[in-house]
C-alpha atoms as a PDB file:
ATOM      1  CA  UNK A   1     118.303  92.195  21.314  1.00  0.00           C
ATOM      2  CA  UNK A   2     114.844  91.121  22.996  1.00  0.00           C
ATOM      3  CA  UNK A   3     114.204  92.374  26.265  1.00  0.00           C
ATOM      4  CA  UNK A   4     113.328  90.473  29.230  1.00  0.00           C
ATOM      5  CA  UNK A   5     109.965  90.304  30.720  1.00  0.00           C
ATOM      6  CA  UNK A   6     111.615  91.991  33.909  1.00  0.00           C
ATOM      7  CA  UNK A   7     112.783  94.742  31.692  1.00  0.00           C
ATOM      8  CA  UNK A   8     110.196  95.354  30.057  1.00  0.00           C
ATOM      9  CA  UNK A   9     108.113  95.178  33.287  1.00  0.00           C
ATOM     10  CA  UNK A  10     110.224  97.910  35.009  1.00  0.00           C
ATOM     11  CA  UNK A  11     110.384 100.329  31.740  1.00  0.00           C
ATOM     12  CA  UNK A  12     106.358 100.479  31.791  1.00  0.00           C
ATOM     13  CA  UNK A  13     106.611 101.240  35.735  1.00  0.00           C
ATOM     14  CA  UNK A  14     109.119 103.930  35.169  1.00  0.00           C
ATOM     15  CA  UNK A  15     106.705 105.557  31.798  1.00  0.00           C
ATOM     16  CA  UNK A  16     103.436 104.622  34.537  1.00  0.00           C
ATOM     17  CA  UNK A  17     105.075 106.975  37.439  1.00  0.00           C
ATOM     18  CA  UNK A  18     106.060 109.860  35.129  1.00  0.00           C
ATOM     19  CA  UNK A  19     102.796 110.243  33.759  1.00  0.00           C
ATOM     20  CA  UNK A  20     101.661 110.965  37.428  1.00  0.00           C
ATOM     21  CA  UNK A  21     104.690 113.536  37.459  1.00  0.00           C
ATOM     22  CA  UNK A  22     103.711 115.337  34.085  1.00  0.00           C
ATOM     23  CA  UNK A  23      99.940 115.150  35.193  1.00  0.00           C
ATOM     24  CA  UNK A  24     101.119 116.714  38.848  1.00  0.00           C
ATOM     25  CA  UNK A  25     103.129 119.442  37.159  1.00  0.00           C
ATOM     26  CA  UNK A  26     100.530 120.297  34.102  1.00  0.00           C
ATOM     27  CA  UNK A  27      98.131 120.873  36.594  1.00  0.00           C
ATOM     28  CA  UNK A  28      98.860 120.600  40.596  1.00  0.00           C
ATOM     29  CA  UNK A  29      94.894 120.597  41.351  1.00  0.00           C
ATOM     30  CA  UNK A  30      94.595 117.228  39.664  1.00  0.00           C
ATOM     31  CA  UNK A  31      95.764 115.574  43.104  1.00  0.00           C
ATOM     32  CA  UNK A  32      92.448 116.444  44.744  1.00  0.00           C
ATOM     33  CA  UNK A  33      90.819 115.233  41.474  1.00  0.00           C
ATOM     34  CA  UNK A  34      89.308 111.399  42.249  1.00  0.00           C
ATOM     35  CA  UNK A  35      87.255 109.014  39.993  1.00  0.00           C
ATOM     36  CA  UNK A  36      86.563 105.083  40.261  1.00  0.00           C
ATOM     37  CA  UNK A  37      87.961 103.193  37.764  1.00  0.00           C
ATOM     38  CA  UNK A  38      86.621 101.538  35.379  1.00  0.00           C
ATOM     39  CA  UNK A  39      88.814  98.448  35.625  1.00  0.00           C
ATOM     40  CA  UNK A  40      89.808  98.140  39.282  1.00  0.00           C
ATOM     41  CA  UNK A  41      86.872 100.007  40.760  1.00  0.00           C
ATOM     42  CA  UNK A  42      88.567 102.254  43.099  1.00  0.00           C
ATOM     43  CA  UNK A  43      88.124 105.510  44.007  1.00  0.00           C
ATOM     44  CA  UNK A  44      92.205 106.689  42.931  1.00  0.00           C
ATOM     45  CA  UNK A  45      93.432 109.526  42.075  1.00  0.00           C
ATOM     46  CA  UNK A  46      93.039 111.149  38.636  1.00  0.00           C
ATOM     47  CA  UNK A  47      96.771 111.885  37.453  1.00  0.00           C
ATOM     48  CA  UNK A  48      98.746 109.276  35.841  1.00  0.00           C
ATOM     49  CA  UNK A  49      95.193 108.267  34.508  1.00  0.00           C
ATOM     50  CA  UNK A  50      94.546 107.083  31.207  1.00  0.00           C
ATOM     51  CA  UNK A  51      90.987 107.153  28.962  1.00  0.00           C
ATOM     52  CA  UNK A  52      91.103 103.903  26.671  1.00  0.00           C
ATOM     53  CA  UNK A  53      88.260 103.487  24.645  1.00  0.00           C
ATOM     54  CA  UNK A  54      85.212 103.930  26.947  1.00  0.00           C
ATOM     55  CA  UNK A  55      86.916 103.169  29.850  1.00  0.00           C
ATOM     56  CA  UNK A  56      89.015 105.342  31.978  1.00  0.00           C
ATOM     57  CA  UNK A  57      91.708 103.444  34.337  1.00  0.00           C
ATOM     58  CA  UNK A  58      93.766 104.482  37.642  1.00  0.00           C
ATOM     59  CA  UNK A  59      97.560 104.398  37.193  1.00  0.00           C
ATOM     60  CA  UNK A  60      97.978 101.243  38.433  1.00  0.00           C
ATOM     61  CA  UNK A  61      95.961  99.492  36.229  1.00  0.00           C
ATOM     62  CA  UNK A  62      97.585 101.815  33.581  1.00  0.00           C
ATOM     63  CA  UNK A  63     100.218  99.623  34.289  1.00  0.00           C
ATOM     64  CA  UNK A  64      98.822  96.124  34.301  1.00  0.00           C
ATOM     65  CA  UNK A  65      97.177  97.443  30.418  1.00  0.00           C
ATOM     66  CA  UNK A  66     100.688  98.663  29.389  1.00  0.00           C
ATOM     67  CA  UNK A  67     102.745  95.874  30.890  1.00  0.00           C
ATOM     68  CA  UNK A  68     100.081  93.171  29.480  1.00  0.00           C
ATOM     69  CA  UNK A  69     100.200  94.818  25.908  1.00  0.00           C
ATOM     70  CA  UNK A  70     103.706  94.831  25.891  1.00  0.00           C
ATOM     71  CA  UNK A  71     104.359  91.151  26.940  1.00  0.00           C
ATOM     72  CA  UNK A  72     101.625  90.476  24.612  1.00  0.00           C
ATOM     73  CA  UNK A  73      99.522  89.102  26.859  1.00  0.00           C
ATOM     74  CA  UNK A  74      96.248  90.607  25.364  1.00  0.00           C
ATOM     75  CA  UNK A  75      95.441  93.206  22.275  1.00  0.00           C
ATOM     76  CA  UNK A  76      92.858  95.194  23.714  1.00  0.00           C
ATOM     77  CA  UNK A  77      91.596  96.646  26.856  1.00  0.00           C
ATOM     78  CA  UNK A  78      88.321  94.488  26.916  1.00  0.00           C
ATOM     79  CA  UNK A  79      90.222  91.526  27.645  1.00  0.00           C
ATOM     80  CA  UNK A  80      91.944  93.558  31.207  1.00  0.00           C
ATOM     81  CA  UNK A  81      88.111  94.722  32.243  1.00  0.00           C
ATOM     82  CA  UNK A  82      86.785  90.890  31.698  1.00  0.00           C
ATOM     83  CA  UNK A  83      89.776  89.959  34.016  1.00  0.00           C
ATOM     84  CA  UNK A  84      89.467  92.168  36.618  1.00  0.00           C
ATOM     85  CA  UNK A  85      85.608  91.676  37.144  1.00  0.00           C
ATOM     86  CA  UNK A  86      85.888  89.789  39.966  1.00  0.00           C
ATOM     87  CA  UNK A  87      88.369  93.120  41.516  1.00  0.00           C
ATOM     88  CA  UNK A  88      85.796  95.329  40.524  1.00  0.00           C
ATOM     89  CA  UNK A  89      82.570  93.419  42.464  1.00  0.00           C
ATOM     90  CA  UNK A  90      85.373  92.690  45.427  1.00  0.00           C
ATOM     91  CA  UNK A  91      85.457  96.540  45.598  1.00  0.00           C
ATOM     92  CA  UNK A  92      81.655  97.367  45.125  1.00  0.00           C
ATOM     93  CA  UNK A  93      81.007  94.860  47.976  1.00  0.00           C
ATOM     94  CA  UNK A  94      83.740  96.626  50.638  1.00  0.00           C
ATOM     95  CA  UNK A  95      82.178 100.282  49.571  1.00  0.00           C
ATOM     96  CA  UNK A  96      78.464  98.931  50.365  1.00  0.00           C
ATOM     97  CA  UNK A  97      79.543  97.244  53.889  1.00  0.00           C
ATOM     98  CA  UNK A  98      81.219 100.452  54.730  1.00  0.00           C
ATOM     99  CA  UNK A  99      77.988 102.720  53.646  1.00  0.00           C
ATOM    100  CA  UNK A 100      75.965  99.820  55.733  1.00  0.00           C
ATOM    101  CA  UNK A 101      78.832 100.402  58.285  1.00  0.00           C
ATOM    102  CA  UNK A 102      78.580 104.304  58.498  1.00  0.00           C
ATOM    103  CA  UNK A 103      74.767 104.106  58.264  1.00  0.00           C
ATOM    104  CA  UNK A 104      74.595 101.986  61.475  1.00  0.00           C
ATOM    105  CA  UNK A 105      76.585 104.171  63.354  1.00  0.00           C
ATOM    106  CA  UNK A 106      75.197 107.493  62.802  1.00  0.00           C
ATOM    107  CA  UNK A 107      71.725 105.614  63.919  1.00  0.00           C
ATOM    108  CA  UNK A 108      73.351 104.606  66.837  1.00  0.00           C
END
């Protein structure tokens, strides 16, 4: 029997949330551990995160990769970080206004 797309959708959120759980309980620290990812561009945290390839992605977009391999929707992670440029330069934009932001008023 072929699972539905909502099916499948909710068994990659349930796998996506207990890899933060296993990464939380391996190693409690890791919750003060940030990076940005490489495919959103958001400073998240570091458990639940996955390395793929050359790039290393926040649980949430652990999820879109997952959820997208397993409806098929792409093969490979390039195709997720070409989509999500647009995301990426969004959040690059909002972190220079709020450095421009912050500058401004400590001169003040």
């Amino acid at each position: 029997m072929t699972k539905s797309k909502e099916e499948i959708i909710e068994e990659m959120q349930q796998v996506v949330n207990q890899m933060v759980i296993d990464d939380l309980e391996e190693n409690p620290d890791i919750a003060n551990e940030y990076f940005e990812c490489d495919c959103c561009g958001k400073n998240k945290c570091l458990a639940g995160s996955i390395q793929y390839n050359d790039y290393r992605l926040c649980n949430d977009c652990v999820l879109l990769a997952e959820t997208g391999f397993a409806l098929g929707k792409f093969t490979d992670i390039q195709s997720l970080i070409d989509a999500m440029e647009d995301t990426r330069l969004e959040e690059l934009c909002q972190f220079i206004k709020d450095e421009e932001t912050r500058k401004n008023s400590m001169n003040n």
